[in-house]
Protein backbone atom coordinates (compact mmCIF):
# COMPACT_ATOMS: atom_id res chain seq x y z
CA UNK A 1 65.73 -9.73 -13.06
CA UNK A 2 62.48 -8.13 -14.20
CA UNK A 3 59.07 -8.94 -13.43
CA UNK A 4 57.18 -9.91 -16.61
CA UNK A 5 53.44 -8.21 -15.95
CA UNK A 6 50.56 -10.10 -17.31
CA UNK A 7 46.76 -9.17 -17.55
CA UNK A 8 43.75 -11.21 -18.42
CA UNK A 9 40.04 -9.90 -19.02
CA UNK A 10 37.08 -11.98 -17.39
CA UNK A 11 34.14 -11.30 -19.83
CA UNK A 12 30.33 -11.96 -18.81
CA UNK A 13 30.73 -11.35 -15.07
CA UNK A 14 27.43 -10.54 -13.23
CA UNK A 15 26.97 -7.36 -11.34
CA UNK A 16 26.25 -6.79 -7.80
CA UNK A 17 28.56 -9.65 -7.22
CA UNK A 18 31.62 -11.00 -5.66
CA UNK A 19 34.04 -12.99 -6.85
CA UNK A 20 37.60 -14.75 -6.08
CA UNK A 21 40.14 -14.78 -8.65
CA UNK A 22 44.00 -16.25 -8.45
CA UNK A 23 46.54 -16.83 -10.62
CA UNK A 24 48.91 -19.94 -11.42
CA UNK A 25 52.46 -19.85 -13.90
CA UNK A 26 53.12 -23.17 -15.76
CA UNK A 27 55.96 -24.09 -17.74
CA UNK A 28 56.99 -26.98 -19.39
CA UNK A 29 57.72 -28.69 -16.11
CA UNK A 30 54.46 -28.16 -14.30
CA UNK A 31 52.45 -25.69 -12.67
CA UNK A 32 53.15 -23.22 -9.49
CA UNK A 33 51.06 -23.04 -6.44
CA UNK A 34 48.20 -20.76 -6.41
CA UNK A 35 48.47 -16.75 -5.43
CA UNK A 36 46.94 -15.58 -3.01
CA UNK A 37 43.28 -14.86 -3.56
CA UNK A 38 42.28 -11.46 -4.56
CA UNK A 39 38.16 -10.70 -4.04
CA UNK A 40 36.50 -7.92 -6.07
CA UNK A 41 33.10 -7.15 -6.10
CA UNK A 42 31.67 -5.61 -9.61
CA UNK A 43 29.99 -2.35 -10.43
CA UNK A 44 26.23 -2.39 -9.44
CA UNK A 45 23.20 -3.58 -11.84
CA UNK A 46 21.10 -0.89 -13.87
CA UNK A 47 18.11 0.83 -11.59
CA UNK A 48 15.27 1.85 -13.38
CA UNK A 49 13.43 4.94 -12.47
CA UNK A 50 9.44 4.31 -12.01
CA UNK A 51 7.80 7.26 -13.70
CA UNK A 52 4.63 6.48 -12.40
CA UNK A 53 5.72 6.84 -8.63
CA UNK A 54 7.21 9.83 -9.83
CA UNK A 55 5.72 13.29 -8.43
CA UNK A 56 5.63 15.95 -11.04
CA UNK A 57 4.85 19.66 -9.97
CA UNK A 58 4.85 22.92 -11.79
CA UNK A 59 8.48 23.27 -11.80
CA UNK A 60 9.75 20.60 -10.13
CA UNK A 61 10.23 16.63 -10.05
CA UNK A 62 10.76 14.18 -7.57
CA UNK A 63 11.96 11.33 -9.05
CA UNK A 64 12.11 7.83 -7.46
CA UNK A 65 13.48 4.51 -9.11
CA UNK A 66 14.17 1.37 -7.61
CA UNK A 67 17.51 -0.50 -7.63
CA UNK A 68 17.76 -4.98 -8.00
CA UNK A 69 20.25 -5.25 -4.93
CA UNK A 70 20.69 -2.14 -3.29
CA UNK A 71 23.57 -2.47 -0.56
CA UNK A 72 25.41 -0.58 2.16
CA UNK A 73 27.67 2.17 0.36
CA UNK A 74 25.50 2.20 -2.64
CA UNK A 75 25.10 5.43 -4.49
CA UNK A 76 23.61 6.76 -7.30
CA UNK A 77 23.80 9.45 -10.05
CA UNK A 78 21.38 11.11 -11.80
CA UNK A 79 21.56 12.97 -15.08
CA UNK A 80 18.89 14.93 -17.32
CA UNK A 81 18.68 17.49 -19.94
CA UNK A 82 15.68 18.79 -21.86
CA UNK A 83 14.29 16.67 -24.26
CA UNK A 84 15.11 19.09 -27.30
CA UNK A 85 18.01 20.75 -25.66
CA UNK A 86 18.52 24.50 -26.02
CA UNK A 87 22.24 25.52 -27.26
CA UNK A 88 25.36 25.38 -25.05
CA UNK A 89 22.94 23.32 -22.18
CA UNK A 90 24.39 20.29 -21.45
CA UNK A 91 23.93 17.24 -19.31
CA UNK A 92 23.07 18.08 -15.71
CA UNK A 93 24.09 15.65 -13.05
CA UNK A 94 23.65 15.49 -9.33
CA UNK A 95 25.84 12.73 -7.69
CA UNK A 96 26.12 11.08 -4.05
CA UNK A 97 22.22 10.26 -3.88
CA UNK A 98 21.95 7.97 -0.85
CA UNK A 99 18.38 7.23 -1.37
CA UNK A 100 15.96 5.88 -4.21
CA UNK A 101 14.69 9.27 -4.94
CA UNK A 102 15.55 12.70 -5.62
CA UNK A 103 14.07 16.45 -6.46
CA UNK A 104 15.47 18.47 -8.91
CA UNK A 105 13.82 22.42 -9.34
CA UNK A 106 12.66 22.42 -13.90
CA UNK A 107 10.80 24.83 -15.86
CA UNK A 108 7.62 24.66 -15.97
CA UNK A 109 5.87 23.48 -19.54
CA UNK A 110 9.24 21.52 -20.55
CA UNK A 111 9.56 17.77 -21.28
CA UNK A 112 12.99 16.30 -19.89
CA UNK A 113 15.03 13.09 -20.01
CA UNK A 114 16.28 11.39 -17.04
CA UNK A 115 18.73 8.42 -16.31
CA UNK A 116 20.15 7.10 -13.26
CA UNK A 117 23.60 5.28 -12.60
CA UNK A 118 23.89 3.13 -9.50
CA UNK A 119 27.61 3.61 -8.02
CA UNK A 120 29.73 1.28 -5.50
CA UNK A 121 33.42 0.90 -4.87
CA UNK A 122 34.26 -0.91 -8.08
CA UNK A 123 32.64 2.11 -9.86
CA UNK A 124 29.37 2.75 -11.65
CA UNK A 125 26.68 1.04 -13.69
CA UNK A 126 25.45 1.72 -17.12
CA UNK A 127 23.56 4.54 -17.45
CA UNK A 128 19.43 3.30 -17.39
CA UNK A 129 16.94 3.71 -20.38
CA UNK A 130 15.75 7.49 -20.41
CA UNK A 131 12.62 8.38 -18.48
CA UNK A 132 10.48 11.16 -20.20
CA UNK A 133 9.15 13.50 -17.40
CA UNK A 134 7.31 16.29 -18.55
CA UNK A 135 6.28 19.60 -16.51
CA UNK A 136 2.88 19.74 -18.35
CA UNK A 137 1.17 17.73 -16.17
CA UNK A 138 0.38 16.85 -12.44
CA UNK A 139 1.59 14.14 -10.89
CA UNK A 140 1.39 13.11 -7.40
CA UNK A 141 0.99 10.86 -4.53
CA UNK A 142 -2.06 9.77 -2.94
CA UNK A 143 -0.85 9.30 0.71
CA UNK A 144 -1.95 5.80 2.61
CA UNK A 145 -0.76 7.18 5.86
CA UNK A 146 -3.57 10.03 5.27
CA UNK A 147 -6.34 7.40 4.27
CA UNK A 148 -9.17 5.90 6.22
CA UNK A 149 -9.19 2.85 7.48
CA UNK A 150 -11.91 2.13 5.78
CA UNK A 151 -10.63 3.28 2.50
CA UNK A 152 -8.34 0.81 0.34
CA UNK A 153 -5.78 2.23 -1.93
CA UNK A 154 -4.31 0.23 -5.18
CA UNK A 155 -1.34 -0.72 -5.60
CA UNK A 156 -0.52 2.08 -8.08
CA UNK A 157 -1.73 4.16 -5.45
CA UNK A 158 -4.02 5.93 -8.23
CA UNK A 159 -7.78 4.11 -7.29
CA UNK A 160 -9.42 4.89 -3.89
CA UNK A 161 -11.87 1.89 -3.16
CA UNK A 162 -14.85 2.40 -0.17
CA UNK A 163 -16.02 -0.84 1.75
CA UNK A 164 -19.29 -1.54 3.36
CA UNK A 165 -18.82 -2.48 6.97
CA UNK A 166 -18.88 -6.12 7.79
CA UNK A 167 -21.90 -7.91 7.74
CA UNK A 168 -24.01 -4.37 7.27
CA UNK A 169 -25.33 -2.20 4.62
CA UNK A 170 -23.48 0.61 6.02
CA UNK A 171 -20.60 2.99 4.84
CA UNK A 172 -18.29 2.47 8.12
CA UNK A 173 -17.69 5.75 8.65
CA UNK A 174 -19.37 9.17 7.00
CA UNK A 175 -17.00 10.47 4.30
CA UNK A 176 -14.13 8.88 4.76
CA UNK A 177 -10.97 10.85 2.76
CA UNK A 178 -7.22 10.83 1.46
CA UNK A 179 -5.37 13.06 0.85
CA UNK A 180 -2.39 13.46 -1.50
CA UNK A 181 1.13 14.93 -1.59
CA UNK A 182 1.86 18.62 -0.86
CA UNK A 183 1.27 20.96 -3.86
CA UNK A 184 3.24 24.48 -3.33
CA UNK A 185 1.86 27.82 -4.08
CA UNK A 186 2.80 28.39 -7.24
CA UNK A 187 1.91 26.97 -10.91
CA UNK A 188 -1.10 25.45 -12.16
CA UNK A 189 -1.93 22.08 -11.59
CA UNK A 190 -4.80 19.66 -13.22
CA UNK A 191 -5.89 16.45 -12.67
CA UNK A 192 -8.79 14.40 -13.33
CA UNK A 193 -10.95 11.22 -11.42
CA UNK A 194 -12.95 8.91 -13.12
CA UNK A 195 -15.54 9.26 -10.75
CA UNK A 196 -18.09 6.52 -12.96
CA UNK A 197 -18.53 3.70 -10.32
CA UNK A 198 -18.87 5.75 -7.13
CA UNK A 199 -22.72 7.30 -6.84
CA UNK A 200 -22.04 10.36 -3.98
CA UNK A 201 -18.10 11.69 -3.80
CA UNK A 202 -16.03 14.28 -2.64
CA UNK A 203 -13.27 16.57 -4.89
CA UNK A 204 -11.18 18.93 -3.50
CA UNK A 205 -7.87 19.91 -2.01
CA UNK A 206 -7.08 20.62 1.84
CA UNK A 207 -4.39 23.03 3.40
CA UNK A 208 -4.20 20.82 6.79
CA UNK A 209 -4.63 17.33 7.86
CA UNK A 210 -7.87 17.52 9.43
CA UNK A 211 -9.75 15.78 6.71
CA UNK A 212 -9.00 13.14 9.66
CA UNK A 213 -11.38 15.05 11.93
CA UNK A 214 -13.72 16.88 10.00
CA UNK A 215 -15.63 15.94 7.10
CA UNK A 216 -13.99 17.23 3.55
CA UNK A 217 -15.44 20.41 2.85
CA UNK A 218 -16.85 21.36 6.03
CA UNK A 219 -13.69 23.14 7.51
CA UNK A 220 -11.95 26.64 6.95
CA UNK A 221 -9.45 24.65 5.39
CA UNK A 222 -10.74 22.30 2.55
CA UNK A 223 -12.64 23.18 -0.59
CA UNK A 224 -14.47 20.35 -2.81
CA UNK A 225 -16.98 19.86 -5.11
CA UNK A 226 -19.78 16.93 -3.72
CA UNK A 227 -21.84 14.75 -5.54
CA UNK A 228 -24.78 13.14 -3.77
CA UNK A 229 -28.49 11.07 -4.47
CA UNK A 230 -31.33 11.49 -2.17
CA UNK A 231 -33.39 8.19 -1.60
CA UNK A 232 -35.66 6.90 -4.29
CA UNK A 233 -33.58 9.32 -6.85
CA UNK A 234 -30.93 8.06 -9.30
CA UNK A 235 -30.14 11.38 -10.83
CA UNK A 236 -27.13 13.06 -9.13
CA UNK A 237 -27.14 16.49 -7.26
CA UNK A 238 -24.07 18.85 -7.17
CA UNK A 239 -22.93 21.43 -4.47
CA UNK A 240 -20.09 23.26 -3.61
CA UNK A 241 -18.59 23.09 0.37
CA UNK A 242 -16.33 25.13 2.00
CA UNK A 243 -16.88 25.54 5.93
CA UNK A 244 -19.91 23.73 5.78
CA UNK A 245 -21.66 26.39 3.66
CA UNK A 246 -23.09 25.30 0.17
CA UNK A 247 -23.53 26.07 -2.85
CA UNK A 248 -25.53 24.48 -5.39
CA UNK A 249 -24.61 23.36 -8.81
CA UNK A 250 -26.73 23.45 -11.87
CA UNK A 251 -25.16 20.34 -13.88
CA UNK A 252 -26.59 19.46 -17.49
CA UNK A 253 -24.77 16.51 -17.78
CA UNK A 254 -23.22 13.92 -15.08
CA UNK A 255 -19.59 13.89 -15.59
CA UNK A 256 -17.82 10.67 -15.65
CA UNK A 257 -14.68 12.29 -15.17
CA UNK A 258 -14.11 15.78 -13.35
CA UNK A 259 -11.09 17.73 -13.75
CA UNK A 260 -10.01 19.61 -11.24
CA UNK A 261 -7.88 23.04 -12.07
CA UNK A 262 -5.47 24.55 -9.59
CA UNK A 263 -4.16 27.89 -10.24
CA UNK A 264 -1.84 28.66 -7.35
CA UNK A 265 -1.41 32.00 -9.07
CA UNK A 266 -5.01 33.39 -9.44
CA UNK A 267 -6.09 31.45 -5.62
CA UNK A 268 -8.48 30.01 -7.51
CA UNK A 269 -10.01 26.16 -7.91
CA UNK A 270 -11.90 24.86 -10.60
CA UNK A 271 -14.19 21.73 -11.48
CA UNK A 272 -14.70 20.72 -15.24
CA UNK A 273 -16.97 18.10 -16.95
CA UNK A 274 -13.18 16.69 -18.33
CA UNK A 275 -15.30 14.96 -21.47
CA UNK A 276 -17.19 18.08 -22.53
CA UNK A 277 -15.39 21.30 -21.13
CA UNK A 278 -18.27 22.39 -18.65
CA UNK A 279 -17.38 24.26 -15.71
CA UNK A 280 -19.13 23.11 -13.04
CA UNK A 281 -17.71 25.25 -10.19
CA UNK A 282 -15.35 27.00 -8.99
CA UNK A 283 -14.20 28.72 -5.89
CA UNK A 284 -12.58 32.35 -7.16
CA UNK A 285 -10.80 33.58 -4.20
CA UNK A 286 -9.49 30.44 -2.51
CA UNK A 287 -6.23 32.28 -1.88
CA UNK A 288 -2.71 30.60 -3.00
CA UNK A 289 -1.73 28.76 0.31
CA UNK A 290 0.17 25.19 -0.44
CA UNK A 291 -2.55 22.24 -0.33
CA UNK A 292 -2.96 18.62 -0.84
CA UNK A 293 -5.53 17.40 -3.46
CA UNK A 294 -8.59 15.01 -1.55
CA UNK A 295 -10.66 12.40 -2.27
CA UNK A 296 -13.68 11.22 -0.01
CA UNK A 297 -16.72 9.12 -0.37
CA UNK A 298 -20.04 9.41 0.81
CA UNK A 299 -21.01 6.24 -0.20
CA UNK A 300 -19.17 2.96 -0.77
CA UNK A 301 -17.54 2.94 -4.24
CA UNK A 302 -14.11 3.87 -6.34
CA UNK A 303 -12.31 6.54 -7.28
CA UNK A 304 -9.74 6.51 -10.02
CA UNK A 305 -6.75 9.65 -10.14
CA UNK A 306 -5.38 10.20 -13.67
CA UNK A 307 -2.06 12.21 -13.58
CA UNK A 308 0.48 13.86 -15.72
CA UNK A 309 -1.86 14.79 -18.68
CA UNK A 310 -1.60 18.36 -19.98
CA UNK A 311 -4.71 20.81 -19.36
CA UNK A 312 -7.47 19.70 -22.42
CA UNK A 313 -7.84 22.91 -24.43
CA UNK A 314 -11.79 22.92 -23.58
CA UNK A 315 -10.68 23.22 -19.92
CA UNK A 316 -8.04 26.45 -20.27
CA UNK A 317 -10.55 27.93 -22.76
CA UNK A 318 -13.77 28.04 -20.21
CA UNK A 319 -11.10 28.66 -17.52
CA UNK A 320 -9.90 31.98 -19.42
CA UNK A 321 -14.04 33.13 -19.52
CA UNK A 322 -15.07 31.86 -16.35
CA UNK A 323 -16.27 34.73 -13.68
């Protein structure tokens, strides 16, 4: 005699869970004993990828997204394509991603759409919201493992805050820095700080780590623009420091925000007034070596990183006639 084979659909299950099903047969004289019980777990929840913890270089991306219950055997998948695709180019998927974040090599001066799939052994998730990333603009880390101690980083990791030392009127320790992630040596990258609430500051990038050691700017290996007050002046003074040799800065207006231009190409590293264009310096034959961008303070204050915005026209203008 035949088996008859049955099926039922459970509807509105939750994911990332587990559940015990069974099954009984009743006729009209009553109702069997249960089956044995079968346990199933059910495909993962949606992760969302966090564009602003996102690291976006000249023609690359890191991306990183986060994931509600992440679990032993959990993978994920991540797909992209251009944002206006070109013809014949398709989705792109890398799958098998152990972690919560993963680089993928783009072309540079392209916006792209991203979405991630969480996978287990019941199979995978629906596919997330898209995530624009967009190779126009800079994007990076500041690193709390490079930082101070007495430096405090936001939560966002974009706004560097100096303390006074307890119970004194005293920065607790001259120039304390950060730096960010790695930036290789190729493309152009730009960035800006809202450099408003802190009164003396240093802007710059460093090839090595020994902003720990040495003060920013006063090495072989870091460049930055400093901004500084002498006592009983509230006007601001402007130099250029590389290994502890200046060079001083003839400002017509205080910036509130400097933008700071990276061309890997040309070796060259350039400060703007970000509101009105100016160039206020620029070190011409800094050579193309990877670096990390740097922050320090001379005095207790904040400094605010804004990333991913495309170079203002002002900027690449008085970069293209600049000596």
């Amino acid at each position: 005699m035949m088996a008859l084979e049955s099926y039922c659909v459970l509807e509105d299950l939750e994911p990332d869970r587990k559940y015990k099903v069974w099954v009984m047969a009743v006729n009209y004289s009553g109702c069997s004993l249960p089956s044995d019980r079968l346990i199933f777990t059910t495909a993962p929840s949606v992760p969302v990828i966090d564009t602003e913890r996102s690291s976006v270089m000249w023609d690359s991306a890191t991306l990183r997204w986060s994931s509600t219950n992440p679990s032993p055997g959990l993978s994920y998948t991540l797909e992209y394509c251009r944002q206006y695709e070109l013809e014949g180019e398709g989705l792109r998927s890398i799958a098998g991603i152990e972690g919560c974040e993963q680089t993928v090599v783009l072309q540079p001066n392209e916006n792209y759409l991203f979405y991630i799939k969480a996978v287990n052994e019941a199979g995978a998730s629906e596919q997330s919201e898209a995530a624009l990333v967009s190779t126009k603009g800079t994007r990076f880390q500041l690193l709390q493992s490079s930082a101070h101690p007495s430096l405090k980083l936001s939560d966002d990791r974009t706004t560097l805050i100096g303390r006074f030392s307890s119970g004194h009127g005293l920065f607790v320790s001259r120039c304390p820095s950060i730096l960010g992630e790695l930036l290789p040596s190729r493309g152009i990258y730009y960035w800006e700080t809202l450099v408003s609430e802190s009164p003396a500051y240093r802007l710059g990038v460093a090839c090595s780590a020994d902003n720990l050691n040495c003060s920013l700017g006063e090495n072989s290996s870091s460049w930055c623009l400093q901004s500084f007050t002498f006592l009983f002046l509230t006007s601001c003074r402007y130099q250029l420091l590389h290994s502890d040799v200046q060079s001083s800065v003839f400002v017509t207006e205080s910036p509130e925000r400097v933008g700071t231009l990276l061309d890997q190409q040309l070796g060259c590293l350039s400060f703007y007034n970000a509101r009105s264009g100016q160039l206020l310096g620029s070190f011409p034959q800094r050579g193309g070596r990877p670096c990390r961008p740097a922050l320090a303070l001379d005095q207790p204050g904040s400094l605010q990183v804004c990333m991913g915005l495309s170079t203002p026209s002002a900027v690449m203008f008085s970069s293209t006639f600049s000596p």
